[in-house]
C-alpha atoms as a PDB file:
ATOM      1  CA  UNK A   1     136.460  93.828  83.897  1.00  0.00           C
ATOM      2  CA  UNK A   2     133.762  95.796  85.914  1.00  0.00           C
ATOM      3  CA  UNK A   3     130.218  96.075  84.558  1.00  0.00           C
ATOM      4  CA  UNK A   4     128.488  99.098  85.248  1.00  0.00           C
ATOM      5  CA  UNK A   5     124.623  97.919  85.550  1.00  0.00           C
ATOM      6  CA  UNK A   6     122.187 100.443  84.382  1.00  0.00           C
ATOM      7  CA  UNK A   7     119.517 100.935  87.467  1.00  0.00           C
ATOM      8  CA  UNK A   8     116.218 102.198  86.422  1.00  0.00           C
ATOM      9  CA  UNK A   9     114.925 105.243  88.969  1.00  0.00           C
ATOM     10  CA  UNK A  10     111.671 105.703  89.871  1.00  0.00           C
ATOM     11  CA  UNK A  11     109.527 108.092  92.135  1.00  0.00           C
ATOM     12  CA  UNK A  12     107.264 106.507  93.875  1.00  0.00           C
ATOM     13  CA  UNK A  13     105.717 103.272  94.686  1.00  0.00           C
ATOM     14  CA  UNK A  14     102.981 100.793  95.236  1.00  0.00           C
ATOM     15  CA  UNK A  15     100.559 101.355  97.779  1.00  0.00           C
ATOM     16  CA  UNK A  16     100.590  98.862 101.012  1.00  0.00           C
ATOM     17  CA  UNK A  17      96.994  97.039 101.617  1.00  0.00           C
ATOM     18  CA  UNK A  18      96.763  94.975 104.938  1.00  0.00           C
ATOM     19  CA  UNK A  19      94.306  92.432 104.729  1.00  0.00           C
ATOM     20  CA  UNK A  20      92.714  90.935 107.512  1.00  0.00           C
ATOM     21  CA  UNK A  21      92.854  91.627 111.296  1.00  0.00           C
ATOM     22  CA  UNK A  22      94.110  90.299 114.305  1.00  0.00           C
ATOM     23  CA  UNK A  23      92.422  90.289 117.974  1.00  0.00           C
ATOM     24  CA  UNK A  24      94.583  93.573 118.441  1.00  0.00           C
ATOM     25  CA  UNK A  25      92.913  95.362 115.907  1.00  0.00           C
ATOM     26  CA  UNK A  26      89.424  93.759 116.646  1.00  0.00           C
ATOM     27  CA  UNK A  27      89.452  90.393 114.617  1.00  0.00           C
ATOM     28  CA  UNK A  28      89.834  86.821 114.736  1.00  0.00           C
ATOM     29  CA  UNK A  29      92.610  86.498 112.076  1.00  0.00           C
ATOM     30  CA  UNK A  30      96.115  84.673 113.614  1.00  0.00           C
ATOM     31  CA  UNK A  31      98.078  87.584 111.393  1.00  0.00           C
ATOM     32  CA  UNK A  32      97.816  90.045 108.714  1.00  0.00           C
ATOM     33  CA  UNK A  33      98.880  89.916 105.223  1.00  0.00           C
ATOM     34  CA  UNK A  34     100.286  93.586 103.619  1.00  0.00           C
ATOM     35  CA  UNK A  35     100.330  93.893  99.837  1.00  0.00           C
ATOM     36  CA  UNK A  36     102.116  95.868  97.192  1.00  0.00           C
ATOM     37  CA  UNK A  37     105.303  98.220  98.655  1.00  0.00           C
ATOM     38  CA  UNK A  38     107.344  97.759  95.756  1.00  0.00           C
ATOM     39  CA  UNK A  39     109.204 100.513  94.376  1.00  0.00           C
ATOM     40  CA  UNK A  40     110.607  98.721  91.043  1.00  0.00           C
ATOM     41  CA  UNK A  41     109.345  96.627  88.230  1.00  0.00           C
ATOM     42  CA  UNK A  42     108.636  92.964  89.367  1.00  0.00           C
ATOM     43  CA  UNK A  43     111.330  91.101  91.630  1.00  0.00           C
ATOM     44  CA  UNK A  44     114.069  93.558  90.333  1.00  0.00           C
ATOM     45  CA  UNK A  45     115.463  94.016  93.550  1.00  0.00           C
ATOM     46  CA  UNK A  46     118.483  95.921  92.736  1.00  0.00           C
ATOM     47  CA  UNK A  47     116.107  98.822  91.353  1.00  0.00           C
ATOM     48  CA  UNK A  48     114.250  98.889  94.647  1.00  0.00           C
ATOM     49  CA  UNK A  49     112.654  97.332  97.432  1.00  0.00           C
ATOM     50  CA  UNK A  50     109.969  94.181  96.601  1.00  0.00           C
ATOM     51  CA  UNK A  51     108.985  94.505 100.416  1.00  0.00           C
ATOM     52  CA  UNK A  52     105.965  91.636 100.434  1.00  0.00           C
ATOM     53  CA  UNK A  53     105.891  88.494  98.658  1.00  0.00           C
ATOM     54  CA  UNK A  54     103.234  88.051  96.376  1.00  0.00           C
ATOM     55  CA  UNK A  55     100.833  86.117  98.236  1.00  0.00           C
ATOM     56  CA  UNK A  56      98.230  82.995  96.704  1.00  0.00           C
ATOM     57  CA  UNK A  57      94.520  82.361  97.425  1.00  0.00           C
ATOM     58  CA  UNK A  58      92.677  79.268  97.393  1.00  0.00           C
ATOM     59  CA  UNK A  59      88.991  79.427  96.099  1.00  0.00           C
ATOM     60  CA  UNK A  60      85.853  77.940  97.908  1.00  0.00           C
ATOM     61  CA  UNK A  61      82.505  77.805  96.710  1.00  0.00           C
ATOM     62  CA  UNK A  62      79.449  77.780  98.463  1.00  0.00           C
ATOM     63  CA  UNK A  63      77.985  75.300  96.554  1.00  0.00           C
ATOM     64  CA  UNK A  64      79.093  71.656  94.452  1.00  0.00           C
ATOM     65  CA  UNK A  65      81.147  74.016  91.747  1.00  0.00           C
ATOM     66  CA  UNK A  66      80.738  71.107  89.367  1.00  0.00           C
ATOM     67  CA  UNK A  67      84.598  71.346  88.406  1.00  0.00           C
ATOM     68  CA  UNK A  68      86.433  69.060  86.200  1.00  0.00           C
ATOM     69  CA  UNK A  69      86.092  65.499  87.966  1.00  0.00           C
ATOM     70  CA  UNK A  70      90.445  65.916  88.604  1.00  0.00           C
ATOM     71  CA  UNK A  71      89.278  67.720  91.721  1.00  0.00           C
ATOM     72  CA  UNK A  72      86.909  65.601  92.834  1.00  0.00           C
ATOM     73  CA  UNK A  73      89.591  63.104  94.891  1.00  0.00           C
ATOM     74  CA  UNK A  74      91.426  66.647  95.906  1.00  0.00           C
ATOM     75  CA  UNK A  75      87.878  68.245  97.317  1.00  0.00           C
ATOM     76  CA  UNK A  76      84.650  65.951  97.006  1.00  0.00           C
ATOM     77  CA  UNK A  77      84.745  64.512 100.342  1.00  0.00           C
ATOM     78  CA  UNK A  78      84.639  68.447 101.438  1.00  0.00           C
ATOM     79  CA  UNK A  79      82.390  70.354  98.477  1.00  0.00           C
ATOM     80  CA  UNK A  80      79.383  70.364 100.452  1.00  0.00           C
ATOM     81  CA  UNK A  81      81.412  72.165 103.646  1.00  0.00           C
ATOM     82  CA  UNK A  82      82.674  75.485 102.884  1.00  0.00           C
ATOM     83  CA  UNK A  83      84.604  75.861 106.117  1.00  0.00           C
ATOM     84  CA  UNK A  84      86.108  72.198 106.287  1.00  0.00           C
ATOM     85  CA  UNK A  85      86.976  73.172 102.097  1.00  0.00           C
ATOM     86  CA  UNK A  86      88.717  75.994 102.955  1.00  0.00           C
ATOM     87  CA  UNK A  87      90.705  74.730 106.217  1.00  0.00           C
ATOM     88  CA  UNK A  88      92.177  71.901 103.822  1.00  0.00           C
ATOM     89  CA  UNK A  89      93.114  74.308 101.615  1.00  0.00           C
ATOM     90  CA  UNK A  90      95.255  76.016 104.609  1.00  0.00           C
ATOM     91  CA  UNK A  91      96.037  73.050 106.561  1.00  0.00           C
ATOM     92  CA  UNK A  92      97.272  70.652 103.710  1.00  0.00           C
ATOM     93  CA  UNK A  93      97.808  72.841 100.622  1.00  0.00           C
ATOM     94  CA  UNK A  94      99.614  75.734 102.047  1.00  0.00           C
ATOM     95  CA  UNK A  95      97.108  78.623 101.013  1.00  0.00           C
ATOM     96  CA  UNK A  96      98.054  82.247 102.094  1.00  0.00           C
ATOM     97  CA  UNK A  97      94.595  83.066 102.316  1.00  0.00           C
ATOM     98  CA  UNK A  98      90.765  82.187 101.232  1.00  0.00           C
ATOM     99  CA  UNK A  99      88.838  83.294  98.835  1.00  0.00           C
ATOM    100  CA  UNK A 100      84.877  82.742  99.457  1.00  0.00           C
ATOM    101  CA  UNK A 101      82.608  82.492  95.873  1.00  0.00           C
ATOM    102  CA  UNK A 102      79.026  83.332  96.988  1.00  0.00           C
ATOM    103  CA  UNK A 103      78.268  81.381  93.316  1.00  0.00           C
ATOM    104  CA  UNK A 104      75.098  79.674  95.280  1.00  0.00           C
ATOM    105  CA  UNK A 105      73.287  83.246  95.573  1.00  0.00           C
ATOM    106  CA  UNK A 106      72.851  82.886  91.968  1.00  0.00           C
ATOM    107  CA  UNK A 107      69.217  83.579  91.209  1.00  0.00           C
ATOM    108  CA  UNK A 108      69.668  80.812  88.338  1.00  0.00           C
ATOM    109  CA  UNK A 109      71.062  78.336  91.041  1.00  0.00           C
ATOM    110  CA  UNK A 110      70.397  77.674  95.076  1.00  0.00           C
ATOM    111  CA  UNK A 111      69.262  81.518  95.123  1.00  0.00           C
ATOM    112  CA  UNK A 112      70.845  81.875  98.735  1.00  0.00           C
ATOM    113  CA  UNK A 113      69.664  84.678 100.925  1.00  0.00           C
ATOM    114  CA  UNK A 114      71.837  87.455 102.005  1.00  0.00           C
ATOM    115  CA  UNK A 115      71.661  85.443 105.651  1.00  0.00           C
ATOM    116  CA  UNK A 116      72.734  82.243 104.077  1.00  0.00           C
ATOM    117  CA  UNK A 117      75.861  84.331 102.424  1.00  0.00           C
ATOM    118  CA  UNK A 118      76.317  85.942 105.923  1.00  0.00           C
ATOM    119  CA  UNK A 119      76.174  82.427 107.582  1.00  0.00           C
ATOM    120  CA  UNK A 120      78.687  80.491 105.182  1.00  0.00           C
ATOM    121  CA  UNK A 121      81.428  83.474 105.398  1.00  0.00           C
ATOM    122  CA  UNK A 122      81.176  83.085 109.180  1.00  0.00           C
ATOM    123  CA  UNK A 123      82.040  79.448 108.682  1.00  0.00           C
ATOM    124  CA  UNK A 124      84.561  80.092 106.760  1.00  0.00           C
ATOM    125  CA  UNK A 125      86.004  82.778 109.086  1.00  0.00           C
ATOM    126  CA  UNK A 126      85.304  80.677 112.017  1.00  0.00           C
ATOM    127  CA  UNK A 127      87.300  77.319 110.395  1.00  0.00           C
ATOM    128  CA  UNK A 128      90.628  79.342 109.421  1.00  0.00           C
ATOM    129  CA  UNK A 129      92.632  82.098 110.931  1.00  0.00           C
ATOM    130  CA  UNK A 130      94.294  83.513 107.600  1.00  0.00           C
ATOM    131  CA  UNK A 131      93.007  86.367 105.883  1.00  0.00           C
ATOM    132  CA  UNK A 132      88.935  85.832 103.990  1.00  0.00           C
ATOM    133  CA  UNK A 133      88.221  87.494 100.724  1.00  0.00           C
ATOM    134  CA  UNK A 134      84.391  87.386  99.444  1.00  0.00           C
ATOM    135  CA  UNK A 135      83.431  87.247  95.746  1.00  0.00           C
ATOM    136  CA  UNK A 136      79.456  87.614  94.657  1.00  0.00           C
ATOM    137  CA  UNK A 137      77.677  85.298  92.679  1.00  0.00           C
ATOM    138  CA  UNK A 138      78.318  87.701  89.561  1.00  0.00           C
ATOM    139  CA  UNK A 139      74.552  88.958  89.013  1.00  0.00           C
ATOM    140  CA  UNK A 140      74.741  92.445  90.493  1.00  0.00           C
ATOM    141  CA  UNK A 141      71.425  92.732  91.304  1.00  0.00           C
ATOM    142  CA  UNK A 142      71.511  90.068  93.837  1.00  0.00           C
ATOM    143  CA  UNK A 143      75.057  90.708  94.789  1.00  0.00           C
ATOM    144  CA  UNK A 144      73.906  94.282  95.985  1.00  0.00           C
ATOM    145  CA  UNK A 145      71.378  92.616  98.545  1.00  0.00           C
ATOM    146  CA  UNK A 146      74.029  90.930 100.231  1.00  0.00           C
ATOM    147  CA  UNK A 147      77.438  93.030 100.381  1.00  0.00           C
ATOM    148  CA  UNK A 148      76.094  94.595 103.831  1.00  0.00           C
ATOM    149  CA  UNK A 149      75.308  91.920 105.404  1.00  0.00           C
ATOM    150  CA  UNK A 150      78.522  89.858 105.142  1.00  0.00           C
ATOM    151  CA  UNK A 151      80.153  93.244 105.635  1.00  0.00           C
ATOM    152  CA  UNK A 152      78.341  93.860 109.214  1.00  0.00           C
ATOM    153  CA  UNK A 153      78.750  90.176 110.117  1.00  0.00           C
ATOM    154  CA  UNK A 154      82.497  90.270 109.490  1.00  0.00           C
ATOM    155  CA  UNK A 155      82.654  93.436 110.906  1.00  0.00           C
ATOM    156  CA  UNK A 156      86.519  94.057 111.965  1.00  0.00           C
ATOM    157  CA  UNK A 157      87.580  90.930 110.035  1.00  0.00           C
ATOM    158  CA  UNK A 158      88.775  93.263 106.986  1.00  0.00           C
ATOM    159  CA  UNK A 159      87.621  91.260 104.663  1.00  0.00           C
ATOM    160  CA  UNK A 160      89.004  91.895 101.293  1.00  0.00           C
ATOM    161  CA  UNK A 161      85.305  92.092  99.139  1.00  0.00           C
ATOM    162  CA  UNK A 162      84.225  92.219  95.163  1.00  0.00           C
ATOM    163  CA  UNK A 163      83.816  93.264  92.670  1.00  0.00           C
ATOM    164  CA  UNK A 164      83.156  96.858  92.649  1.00  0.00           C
ATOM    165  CA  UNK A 165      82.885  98.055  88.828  1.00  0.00           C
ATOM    166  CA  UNK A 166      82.522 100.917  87.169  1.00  0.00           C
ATOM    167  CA  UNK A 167      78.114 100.553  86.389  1.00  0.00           C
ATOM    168  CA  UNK A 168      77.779  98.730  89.946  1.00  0.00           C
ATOM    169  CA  UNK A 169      80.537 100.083  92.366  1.00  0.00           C
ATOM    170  CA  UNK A 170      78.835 102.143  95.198  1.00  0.00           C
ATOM    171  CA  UNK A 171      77.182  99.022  97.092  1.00  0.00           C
ATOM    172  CA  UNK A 172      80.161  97.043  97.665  1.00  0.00           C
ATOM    173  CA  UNK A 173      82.200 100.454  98.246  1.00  0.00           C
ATOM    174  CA  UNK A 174      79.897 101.521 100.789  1.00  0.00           C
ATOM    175  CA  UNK A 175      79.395  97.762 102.699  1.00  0.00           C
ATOM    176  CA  UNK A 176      83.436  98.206 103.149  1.00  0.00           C
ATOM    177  CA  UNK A 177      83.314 102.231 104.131  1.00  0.00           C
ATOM    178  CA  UNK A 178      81.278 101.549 106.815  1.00  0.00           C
ATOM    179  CA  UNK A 179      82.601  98.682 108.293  1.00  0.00           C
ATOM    180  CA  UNK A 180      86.284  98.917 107.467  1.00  0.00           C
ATOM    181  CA  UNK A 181      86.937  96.003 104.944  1.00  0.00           C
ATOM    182  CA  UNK A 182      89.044  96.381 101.125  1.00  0.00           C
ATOM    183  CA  UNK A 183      87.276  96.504  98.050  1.00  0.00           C
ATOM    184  CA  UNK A 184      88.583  94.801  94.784  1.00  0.00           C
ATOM    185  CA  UNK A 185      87.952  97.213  91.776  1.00  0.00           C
ATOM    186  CA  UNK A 186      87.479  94.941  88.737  1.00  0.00           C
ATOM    187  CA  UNK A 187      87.730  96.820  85.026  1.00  0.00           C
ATOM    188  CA  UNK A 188      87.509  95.051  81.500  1.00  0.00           C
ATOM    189  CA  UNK A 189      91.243  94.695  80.490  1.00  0.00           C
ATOM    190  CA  UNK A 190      91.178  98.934  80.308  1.00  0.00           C
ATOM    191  CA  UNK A 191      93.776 100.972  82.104  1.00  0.00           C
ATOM    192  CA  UNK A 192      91.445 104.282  81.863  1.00  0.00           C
ATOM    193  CA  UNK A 193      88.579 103.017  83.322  1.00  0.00           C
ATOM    194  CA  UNK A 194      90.796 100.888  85.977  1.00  0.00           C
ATOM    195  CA  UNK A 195      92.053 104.344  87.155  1.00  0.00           C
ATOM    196  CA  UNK A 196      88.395 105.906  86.557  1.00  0.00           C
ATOM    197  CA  UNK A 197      86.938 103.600  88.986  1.00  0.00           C
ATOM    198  CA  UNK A 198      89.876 104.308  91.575  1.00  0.00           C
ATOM    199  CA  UNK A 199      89.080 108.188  91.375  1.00  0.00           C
ATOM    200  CA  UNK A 200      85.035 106.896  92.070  1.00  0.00           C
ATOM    201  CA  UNK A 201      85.815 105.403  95.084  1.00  0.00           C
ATOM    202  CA  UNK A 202      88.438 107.581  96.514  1.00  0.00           C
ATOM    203  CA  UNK A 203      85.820 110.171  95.925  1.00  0.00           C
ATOM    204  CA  UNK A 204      83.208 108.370  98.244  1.00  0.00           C
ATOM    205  CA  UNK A 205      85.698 108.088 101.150  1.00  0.00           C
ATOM    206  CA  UNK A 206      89.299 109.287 100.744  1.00  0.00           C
ATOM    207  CA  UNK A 207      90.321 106.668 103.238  1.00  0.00           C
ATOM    208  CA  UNK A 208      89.505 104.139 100.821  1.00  0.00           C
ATOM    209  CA  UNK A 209      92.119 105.176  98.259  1.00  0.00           C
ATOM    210  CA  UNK A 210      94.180 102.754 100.307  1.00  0.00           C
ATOM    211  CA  UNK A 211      91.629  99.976 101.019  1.00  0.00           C
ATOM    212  CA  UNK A 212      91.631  99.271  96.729  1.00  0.00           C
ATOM    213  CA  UNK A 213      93.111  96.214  95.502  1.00  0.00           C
ATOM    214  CA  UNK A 214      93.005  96.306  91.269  1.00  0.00           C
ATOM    215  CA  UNK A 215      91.312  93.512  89.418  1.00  0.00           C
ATOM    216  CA  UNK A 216      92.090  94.126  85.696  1.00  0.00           C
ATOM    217  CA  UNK A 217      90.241  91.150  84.748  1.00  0.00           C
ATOM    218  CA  UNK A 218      93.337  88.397  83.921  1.00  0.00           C
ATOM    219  CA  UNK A 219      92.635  86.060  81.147  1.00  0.00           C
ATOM    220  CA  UNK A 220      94.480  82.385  81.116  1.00  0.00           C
ATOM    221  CA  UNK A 221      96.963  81.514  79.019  1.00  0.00           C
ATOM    222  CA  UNK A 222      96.122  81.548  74.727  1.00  0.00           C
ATOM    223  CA  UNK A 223      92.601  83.926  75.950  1.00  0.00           C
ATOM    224  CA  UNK A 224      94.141  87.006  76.040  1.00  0.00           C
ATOM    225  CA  UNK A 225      96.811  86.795  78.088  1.00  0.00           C
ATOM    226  CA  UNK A 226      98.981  89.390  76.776  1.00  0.00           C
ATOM    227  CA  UNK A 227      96.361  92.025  76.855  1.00  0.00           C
ATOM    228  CA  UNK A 228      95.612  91.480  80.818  1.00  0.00           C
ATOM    229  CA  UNK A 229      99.774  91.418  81.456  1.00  0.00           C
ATOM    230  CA  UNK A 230     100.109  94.813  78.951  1.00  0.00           C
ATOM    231  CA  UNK A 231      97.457  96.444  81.052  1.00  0.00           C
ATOM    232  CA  UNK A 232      98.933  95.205  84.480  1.00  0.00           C
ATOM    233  CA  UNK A 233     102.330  96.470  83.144  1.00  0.00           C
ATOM    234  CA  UNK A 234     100.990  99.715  82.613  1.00  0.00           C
ATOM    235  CA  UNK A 235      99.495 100.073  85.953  1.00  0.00           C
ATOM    236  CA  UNK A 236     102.580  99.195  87.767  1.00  0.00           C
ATOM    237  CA  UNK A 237     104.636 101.682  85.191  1.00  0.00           C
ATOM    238  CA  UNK A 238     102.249 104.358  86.153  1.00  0.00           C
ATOM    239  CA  UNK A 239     102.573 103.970  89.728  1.00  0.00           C
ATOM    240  CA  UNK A 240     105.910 103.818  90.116  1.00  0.00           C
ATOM    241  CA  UNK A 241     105.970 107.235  88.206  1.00  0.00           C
ATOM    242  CA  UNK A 242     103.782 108.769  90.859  1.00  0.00           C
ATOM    243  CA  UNK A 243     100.179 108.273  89.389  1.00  0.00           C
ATOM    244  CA  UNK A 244      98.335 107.573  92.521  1.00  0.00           C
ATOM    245  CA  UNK A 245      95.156 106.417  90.976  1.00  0.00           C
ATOM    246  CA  UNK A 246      96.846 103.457  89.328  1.00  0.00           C
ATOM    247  CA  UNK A 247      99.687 102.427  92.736  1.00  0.00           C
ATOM    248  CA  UNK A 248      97.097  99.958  93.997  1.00  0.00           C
ATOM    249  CA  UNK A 249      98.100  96.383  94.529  1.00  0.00           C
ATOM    250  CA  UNK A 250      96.828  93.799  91.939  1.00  0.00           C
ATOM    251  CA  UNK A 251      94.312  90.308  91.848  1.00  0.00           C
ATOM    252  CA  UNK A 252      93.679  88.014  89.569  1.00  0.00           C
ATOM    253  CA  UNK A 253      92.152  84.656  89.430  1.00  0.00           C
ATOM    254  CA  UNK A 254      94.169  82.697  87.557  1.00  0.00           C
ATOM    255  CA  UNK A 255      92.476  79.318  88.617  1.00  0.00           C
ATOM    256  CA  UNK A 256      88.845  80.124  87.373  1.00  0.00           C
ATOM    257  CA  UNK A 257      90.645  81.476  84.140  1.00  0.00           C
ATOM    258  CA  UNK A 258      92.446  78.610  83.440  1.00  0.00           C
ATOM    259  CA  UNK A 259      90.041  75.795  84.275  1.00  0.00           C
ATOM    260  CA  UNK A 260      87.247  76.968  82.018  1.00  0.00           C
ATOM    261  CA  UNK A 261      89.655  76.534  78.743  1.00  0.00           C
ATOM    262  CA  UNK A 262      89.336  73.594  76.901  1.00  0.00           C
ATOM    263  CA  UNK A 263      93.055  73.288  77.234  1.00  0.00           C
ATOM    264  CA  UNK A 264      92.719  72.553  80.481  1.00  0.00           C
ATOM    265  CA  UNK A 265      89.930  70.226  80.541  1.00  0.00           C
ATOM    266  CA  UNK A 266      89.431  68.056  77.307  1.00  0.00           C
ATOM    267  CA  UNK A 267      90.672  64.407  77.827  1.00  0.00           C
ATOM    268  CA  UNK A 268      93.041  62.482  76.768  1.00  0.00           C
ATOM    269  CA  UNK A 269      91.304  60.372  74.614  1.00  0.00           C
ATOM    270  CA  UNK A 270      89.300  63.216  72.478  1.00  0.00           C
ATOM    271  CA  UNK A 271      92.779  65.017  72.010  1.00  0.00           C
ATOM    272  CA  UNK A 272      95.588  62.162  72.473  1.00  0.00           C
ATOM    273  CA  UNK A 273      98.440  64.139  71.533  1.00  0.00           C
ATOM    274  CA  UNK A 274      97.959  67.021  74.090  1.00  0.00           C
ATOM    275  CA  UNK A 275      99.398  64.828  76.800  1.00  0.00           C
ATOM    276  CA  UNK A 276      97.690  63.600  80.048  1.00  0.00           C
ATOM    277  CA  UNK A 277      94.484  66.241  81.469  1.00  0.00           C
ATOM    278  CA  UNK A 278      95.286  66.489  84.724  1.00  0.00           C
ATOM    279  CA  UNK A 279      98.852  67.321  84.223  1.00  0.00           C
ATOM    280  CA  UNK A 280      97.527  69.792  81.559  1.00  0.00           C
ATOM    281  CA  UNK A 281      95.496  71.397  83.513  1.00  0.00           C
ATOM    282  CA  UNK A 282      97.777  72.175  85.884  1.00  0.00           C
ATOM    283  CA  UNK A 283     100.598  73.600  83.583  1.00  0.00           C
ATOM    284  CA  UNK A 284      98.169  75.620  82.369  1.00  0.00           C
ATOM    285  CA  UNK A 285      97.447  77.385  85.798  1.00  0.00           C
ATOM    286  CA  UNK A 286     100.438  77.745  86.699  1.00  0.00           C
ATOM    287  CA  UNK A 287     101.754  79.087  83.567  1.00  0.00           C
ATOM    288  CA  UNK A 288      99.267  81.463  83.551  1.00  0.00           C
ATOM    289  CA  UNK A 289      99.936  82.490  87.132  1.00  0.00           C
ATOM    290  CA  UNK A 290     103.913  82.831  86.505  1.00  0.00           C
ATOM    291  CA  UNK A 291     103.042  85.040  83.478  1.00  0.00           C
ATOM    292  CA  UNK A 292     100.985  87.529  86.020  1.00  0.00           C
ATOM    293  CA  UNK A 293     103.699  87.002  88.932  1.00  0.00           C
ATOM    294  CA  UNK A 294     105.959  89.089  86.229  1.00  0.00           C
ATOM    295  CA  UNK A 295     103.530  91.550  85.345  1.00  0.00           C
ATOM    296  CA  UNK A 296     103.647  92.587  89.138  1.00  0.00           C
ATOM    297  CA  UNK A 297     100.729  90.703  90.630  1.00  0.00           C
ATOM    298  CA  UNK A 298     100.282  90.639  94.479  1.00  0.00           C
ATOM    299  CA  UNK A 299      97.430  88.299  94.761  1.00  0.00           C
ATOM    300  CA  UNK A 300      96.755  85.385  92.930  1.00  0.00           C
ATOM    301  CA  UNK A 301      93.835  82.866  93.468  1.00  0.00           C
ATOM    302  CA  UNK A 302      94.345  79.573  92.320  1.00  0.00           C
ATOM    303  CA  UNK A 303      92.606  76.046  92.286  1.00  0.00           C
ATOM    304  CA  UNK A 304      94.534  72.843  91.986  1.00  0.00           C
ATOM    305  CA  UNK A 305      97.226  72.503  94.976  1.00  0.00           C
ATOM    306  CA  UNK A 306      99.892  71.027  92.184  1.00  0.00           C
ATOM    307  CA  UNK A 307      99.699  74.728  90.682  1.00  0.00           C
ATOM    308  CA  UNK A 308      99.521  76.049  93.717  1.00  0.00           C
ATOM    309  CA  UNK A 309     103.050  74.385  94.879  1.00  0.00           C
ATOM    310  CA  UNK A 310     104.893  74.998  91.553  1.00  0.00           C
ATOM    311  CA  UNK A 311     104.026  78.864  91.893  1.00  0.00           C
ATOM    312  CA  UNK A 312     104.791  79.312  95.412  1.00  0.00           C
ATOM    313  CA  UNK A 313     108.063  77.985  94.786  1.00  0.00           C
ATOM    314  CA  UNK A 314     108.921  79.700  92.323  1.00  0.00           C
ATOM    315  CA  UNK A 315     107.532  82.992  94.055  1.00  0.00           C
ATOM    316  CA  UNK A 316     110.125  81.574  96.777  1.00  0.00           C
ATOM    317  CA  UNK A 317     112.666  81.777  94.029  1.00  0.00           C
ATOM    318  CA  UNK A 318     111.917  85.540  92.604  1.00  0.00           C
ATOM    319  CA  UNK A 319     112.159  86.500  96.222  1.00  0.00           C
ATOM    320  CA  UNK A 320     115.789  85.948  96.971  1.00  0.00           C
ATOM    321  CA  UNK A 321     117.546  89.531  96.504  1.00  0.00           C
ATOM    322  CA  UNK A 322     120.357  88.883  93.948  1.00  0.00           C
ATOM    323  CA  UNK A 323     121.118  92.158  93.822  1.00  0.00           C
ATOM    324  CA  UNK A 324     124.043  93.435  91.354  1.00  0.00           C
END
């Protein structure tokens, strides 16, 4: 007997971010990435279109991040080389795209100068040809010395660049208005000021209501993770019901969450029955990634390559249109 399936209708859709640029457009990048497009709920193709994959980053730091010593036969030999670090992470690990940490222009660390930031994003640009994004140190004092300067030195790259928040959002904004790169707007696990910061920045430029990709601050798996996934669901509810402050694609660093949880990093021997670290460690990323991939997230970043090839395949698997 027939089954009538009940189809969900919607009236409107995710905005479309391109990130990066090719020679064509005035960069160095071998192709563009475009985000978001989807016009139903997460990988339910027979509601709507899902027209780009959900895409994953690979993080490099500018400095020795001091991770757990898993990574250190994955990355040591390349720690100290931001661009060789992040062309492994293309070349061998399959990474959709880069995502820079500035963590050494920490005033509490190396204390790097906005010419030293400048210099290693270059590197970085210079040793891959997929699409860069560019993360601060985190201490927005410092971070506002050196958005313009990466900005002007990767100047038709279209970088994607963070964070832009709602105390400390006109610096970045402005770095990417005036040289034509995408701005992540991070809120604290709140879907009214995620939109309020969208409506700040659209009201700078309104060109760069579609140059915003949302960061509602993820959390990893047993931190919060249903909070981050209820406000992500909102968001993508909202949009698809025409609220254009919220139809922004999504980020979220899943790695960093997930390898600063004990989970993740205790060993074996202080917590026997939890099973082997390493293995661990990397369920726990890419659980916590999966979880996100449902709530409609376009951009993951991620850390170990193990997580990394787990969620790509099964982003390869959500993909496939088995429509009713």
């Amino acid at each position: 007997m027939a089954v009538d399936i009940f189809k969900e209708k919607y009236r409107s859709k995710v905005g479309e971010v391109v990130l990066g640029a090719t020679k064509e457009d005035g960069g160095t990048r071998s192709h563009t990435i475009t985000v978001g497009g989807e016009s139903a709920l997460p990988f339910l193709h027979f509601e709507g279109e899902i027209p780009n994959r959900p895409v994953v980053a690979m993080e490099v730091w500018d400095i020795n991040p001091e991770w757990n010593p898993c990574f250190d036969n994955i990355f040591g030999d390349v720690y100290d080389d931001p661009g060789a670090w992040a062309k492994k992470c293309v070349d061998e690990y399959g990474a959709d795209l880069i995502q820079v940490r500035l963590k050494g222009a920490d005033p509490d660390l190396n204390d790097h100068s906005p010419e030293d930031c400048a210099a290693t994003v270059k590197k970085v640009l210079e040793a891959v040809s997929v699409p860069v994004m560019v993360i601060g140190c985190g201490k927005a004092d410092k971070d506002n010395t050196i958005y313009n300067p990466i900005a002007e030195a990767a100047a038709g790259e279209n970088l994607v660049m963070g964070v832009a928040e709602l105390e400390n959002y006109k610096a970045v904004t402005s770095a990417c208005m005036a040289n034509n790169h995408v701005v992540i707007a991070q809120s604290p696990i709140d879907i009214n000021i995620c939109k309020q910061l969208n409506i700040l920045i659209s009201e700078m430029s309104p060109a760069m209501s579609s140059r915003i990709i949302i960061d509602p601050t993820v959390a990893a798996l047993g931190y919060g993770i249903e909070y981050s996934y209820s406000i992500m669901e909102r968001a993508r509810n909202g949009a698809l019901q025409g609220d254009k402050m919220l139809a922004m694609p999504m980020y979220g660093n899943a790695g960093f969450e997930s390898w600063r949880q004990k989970e993740a990093n205790i060993s074996d021997e202080e917590q026997p029955g939890w099973g082997e670290q390493e293995e661990r460690g990397i369920l726990w990323e890419a659980t916590t990634a999966m979880a996100y991939l449902q709530s409609g997230i376009d951009i993951l970043v991620m850390r170990h390559p193990e997580a990394v090839k787990v969620v790509k395949g099964n982003i390869d698997d959500l993909m496939k249109d088995n429509s009713y």
